[in-house]
C-alpha atoms as a PDB file:
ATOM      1  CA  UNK A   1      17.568  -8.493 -10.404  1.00  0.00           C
ATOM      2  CA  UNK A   2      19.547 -10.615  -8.068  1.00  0.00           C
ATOM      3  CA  UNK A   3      17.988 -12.927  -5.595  1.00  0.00           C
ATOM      4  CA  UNK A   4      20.095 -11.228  -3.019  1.00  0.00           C
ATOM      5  CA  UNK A   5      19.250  -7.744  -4.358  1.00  0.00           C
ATOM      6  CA  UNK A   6      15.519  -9.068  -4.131  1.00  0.00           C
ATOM      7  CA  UNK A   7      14.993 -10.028  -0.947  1.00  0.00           C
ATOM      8  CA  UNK A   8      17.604  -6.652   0.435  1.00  0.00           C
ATOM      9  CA  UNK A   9      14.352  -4.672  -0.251  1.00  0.00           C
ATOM     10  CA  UNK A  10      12.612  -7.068   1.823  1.00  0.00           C
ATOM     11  CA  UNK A  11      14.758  -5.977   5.201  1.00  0.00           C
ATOM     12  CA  UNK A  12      12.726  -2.680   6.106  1.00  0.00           C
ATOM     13  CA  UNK A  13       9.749  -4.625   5.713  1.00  0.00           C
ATOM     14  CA  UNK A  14      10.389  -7.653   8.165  1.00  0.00           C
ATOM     15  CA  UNK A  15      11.755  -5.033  10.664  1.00  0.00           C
ATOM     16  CA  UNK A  16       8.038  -3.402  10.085  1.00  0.00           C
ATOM     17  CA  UNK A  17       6.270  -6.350  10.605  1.00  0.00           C
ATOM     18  CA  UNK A  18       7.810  -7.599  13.146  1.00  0.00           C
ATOM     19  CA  UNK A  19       7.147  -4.580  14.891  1.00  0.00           C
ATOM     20  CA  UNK A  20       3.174  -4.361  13.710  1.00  0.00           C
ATOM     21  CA  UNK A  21       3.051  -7.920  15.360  1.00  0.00           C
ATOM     22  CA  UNK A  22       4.520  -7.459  18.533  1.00  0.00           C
ATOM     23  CA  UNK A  23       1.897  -4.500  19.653  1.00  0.00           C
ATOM     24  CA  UNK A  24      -0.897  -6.248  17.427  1.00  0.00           C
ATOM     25  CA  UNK A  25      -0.568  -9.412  19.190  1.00  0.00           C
ATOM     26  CA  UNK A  26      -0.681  -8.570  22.135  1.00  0.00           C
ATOM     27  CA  UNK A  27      -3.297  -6.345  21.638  1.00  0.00           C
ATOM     28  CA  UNK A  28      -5.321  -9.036  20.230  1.00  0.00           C
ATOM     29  CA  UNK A  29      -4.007 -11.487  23.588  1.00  0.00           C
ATOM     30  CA  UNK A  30      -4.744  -8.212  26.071  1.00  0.00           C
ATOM     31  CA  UNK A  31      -8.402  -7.557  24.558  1.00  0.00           C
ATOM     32  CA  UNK A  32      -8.960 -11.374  24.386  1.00  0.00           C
ATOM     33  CA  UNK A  33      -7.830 -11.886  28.235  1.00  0.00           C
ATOM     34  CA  UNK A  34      -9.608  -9.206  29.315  1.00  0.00           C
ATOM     35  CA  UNK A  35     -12.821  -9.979  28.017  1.00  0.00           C
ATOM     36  CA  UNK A  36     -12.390 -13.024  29.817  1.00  0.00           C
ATOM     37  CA  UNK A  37     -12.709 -11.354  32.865  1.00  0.00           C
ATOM     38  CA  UNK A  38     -15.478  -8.432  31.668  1.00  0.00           C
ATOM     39  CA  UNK A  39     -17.751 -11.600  30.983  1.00  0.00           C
ATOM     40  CA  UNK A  40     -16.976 -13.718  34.936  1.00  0.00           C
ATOM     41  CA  UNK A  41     -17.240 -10.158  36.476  1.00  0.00           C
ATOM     42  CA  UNK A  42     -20.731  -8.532  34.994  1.00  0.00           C
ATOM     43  CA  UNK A  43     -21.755 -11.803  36.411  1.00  0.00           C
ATOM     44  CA  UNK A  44     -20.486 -10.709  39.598  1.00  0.00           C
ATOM     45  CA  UNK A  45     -21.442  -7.477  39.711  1.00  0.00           C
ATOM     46  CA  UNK A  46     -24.785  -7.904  38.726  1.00  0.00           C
ATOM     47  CA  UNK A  47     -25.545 -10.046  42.123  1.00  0.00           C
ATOM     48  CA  UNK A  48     -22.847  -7.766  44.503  1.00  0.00           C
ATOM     49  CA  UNK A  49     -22.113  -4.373  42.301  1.00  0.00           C
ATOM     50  CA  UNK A  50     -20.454  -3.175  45.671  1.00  0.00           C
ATOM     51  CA  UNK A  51     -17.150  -5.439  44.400  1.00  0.00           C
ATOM     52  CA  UNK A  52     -16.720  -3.625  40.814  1.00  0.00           C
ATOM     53  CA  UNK A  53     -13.263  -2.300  42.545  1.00  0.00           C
ATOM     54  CA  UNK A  54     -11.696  -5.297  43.069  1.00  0.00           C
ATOM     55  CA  UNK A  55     -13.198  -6.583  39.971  1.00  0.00           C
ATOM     56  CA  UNK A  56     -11.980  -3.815  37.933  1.00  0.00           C
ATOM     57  CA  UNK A  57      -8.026  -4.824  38.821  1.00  0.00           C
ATOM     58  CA  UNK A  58      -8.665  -8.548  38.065  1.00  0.00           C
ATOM     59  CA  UNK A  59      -9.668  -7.275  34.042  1.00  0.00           C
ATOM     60  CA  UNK A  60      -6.970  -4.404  34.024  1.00  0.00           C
ATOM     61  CA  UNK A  61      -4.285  -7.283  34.592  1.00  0.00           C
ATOM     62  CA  UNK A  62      -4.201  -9.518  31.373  1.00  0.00           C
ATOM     63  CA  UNK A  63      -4.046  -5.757  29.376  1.00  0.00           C
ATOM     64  CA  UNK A  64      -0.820  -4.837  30.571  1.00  0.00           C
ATOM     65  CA  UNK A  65       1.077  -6.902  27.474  1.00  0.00           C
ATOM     66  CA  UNK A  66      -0.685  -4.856  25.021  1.00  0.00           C
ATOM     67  CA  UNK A  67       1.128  -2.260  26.994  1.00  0.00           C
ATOM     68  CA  UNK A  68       4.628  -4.131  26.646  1.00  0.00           C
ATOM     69  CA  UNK A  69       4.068  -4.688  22.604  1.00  0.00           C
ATOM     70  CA  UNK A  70       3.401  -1.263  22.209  1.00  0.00           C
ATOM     71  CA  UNK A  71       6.895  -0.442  23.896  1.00  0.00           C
ATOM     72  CA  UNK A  72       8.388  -2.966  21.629  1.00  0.00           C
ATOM     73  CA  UNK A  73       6.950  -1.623  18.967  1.00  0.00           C
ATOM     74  CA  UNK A  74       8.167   2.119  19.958  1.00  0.00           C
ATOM     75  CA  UNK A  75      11.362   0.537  20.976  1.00  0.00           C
ATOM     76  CA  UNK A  76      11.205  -1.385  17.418  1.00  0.00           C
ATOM     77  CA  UNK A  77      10.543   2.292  15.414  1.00  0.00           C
ATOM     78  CA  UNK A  78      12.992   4.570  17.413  1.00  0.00           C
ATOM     79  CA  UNK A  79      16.131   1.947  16.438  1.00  0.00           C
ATOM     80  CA  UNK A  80      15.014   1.842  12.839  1.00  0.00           C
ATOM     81  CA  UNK A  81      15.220   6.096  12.719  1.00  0.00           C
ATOM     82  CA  UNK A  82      11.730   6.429  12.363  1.00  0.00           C
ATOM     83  CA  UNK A  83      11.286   9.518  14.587  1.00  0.00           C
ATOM     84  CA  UNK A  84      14.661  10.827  13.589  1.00  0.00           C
ATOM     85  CA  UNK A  85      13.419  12.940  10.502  1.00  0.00           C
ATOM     86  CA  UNK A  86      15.649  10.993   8.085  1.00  0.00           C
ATOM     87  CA  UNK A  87      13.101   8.052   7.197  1.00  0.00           C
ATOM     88  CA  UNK A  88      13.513   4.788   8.243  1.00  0.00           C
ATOM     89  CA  UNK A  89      16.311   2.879   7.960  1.00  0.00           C
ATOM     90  CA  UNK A  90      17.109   0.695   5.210  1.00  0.00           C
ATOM     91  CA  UNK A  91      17.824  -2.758   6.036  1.00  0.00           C
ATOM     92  CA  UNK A  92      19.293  -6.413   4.317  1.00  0.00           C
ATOM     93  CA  UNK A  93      16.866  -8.866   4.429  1.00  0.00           C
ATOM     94  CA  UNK A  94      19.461 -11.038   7.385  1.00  0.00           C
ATOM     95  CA  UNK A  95      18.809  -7.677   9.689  1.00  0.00           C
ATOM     96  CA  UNK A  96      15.290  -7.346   8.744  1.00  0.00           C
ATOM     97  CA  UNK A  97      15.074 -11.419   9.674  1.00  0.00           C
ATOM     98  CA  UNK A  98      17.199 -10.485  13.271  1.00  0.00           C
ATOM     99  CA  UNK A  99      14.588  -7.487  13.779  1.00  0.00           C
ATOM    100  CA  UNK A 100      11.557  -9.362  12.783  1.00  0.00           C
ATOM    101  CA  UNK A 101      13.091 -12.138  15.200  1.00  0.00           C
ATOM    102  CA  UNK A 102      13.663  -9.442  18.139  1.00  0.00           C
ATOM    103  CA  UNK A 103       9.918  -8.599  18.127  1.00  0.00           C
ATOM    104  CA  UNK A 104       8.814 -11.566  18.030  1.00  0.00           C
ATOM    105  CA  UNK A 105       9.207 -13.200  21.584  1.00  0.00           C
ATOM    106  CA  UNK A 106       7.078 -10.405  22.825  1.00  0.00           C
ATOM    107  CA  UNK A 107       4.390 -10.483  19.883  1.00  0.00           C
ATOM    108  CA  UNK A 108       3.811 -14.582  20.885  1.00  0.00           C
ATOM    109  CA  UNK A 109       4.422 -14.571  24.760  1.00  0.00           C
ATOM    110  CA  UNK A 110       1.796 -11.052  24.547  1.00  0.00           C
ATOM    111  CA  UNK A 111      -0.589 -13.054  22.767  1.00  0.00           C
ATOM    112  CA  UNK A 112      -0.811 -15.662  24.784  1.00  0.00           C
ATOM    113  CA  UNK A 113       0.178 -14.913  28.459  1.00  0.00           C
ATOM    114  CA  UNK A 114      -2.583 -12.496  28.226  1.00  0.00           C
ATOM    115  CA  UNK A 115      -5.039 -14.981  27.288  1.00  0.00           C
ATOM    116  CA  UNK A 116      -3.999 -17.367  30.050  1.00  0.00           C
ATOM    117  CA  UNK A 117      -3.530 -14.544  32.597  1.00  0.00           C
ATOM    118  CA  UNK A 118      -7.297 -13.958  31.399  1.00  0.00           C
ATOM    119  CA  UNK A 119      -7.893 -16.717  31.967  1.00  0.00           C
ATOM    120  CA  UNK A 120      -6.397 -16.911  35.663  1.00  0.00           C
ATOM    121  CA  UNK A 121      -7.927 -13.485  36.487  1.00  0.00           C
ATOM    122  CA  UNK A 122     -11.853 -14.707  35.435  1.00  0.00           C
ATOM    123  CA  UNK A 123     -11.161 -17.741  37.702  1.00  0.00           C
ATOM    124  CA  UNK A 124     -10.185 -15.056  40.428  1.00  0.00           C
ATOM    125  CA  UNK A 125     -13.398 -13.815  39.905  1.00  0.00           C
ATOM    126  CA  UNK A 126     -14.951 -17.017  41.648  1.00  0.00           C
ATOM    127  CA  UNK A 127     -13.158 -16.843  44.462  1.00  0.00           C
ATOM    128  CA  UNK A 128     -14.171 -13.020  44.990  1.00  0.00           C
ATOM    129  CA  UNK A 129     -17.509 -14.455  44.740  1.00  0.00           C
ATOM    130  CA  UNK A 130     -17.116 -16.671  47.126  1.00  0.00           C
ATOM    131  CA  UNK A 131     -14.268 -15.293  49.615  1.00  0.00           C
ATOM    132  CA  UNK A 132     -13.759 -11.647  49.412  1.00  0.00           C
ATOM    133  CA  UNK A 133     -11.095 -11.552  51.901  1.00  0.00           C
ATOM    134  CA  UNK A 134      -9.679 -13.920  49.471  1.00  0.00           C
ATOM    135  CA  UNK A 135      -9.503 -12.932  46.527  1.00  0.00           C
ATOM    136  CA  UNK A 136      -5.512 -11.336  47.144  1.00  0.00           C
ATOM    137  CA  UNK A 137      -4.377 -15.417  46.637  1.00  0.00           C
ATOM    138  CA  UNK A 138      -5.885 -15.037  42.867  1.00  0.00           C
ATOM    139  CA  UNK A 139      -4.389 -11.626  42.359  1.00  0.00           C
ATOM    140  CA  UNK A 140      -0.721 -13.981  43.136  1.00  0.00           C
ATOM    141  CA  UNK A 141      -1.673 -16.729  40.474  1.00  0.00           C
ATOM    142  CA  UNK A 142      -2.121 -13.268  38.076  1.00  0.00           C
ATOM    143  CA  UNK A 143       1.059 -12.268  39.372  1.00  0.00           C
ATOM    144  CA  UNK A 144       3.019 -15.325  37.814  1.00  0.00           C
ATOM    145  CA  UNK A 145       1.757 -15.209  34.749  1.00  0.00           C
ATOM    146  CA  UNK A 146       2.351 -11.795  34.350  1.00  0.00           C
ATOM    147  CA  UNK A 147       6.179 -12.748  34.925  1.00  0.00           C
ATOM    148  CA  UNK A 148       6.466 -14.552  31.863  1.00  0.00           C
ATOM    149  CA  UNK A 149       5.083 -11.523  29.766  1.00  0.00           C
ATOM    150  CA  UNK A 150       7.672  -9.439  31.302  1.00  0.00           C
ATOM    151  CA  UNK A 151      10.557 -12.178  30.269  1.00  0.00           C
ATOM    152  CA  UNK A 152       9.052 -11.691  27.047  1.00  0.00           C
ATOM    153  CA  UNK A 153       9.670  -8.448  26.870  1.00  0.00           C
ATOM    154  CA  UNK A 154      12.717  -8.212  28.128  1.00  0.00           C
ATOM    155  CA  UNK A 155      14.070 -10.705  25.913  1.00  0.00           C
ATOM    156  CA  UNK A 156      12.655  -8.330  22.918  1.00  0.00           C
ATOM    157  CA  UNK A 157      14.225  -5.241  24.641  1.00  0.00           C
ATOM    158  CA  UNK A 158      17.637  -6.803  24.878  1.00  0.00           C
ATOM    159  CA  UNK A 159      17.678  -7.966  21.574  1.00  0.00           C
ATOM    160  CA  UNK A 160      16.457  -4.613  19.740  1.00  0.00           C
ATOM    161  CA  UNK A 161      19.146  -3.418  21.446  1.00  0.00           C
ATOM    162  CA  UNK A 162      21.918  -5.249  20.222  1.00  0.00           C
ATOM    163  CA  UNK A 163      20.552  -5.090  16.965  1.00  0.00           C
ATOM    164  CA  UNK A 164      23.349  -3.262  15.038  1.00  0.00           C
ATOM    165  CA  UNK A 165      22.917  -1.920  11.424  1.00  0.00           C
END
């Protein structure tokens, strides 16, 4: 065996992983972040339960990138044929490299813009505390990180797409 007919077997599998990591990451980064904000909140909430609302939308926000890996990942599985019926496509290891490559802006900027936006959102929490009227300002600083998640996937989504095999 070649090295070049070697590492062609390898293509599928880079395309795979890169896939697995861009919803796994970001899973990992969403969970993380929103922990984050479970822990400042139940703080919270345990002196002034009547803001669990408003508390409640500061911990949803740092779990919307698991959200955007898993469409990468969808994106990632419809390209390769996997919900075609014919199997998946087989791939050279360079496309399997370009795949893996595709996936992987949103599998790093989902791990850790959630983190930070977890971040961002449990520091919200203190100013709840503090200002209820408020807290909208923190919701804003959420807001921007959350804009370099969605550059991330975009970036992935645009590249999957011109993917061609």
């Amino acid at each position: 065996m070649t090295v070049i007919e070697f590492f062609g077997s390898w293509g599928t599998a880079l395309a795979l992983l890169g896939a697995a990591l861009a919803v796994a990451l970001s899973c990992v980064g969403s969970a993380r972040g929103t922990g984050l904000v479970g822990e400042a909140g139940a703080g919270l909430l345990s002196e002034q339960p009547n803001r669990f609302a408003k508390v409640l939308i500061l911990q949803v926000i740092p779990g919307t990138q698991g959200l955007y890996g898993l469409i990468i990942w969808f994106i990632a599985l419809l390209r390769l044929g996997a919900f075609a019926g014919d199997g998946i496509a087989v791939l050279t290891f360079g496309q399997g490299i370009a795949f893996f490559c595709a996936c992987l802006p949103m599998a790093l900027g989902g791990l850790h813009s959630a983190v930070a936006q977890g971040r961002v959102a449990a520091a919200s929490v203190g100013i709840l505390a503090k200002q209820e009227n408020e807290w909208s300002k923190g919701m804003i600083m959420c807001i921007i990180v959350e804009f370099y998640a969605i550059l991330c996937l975009l970036a992935s989504i645009l590249t999957l797409f011109r993917l061609e095999f």
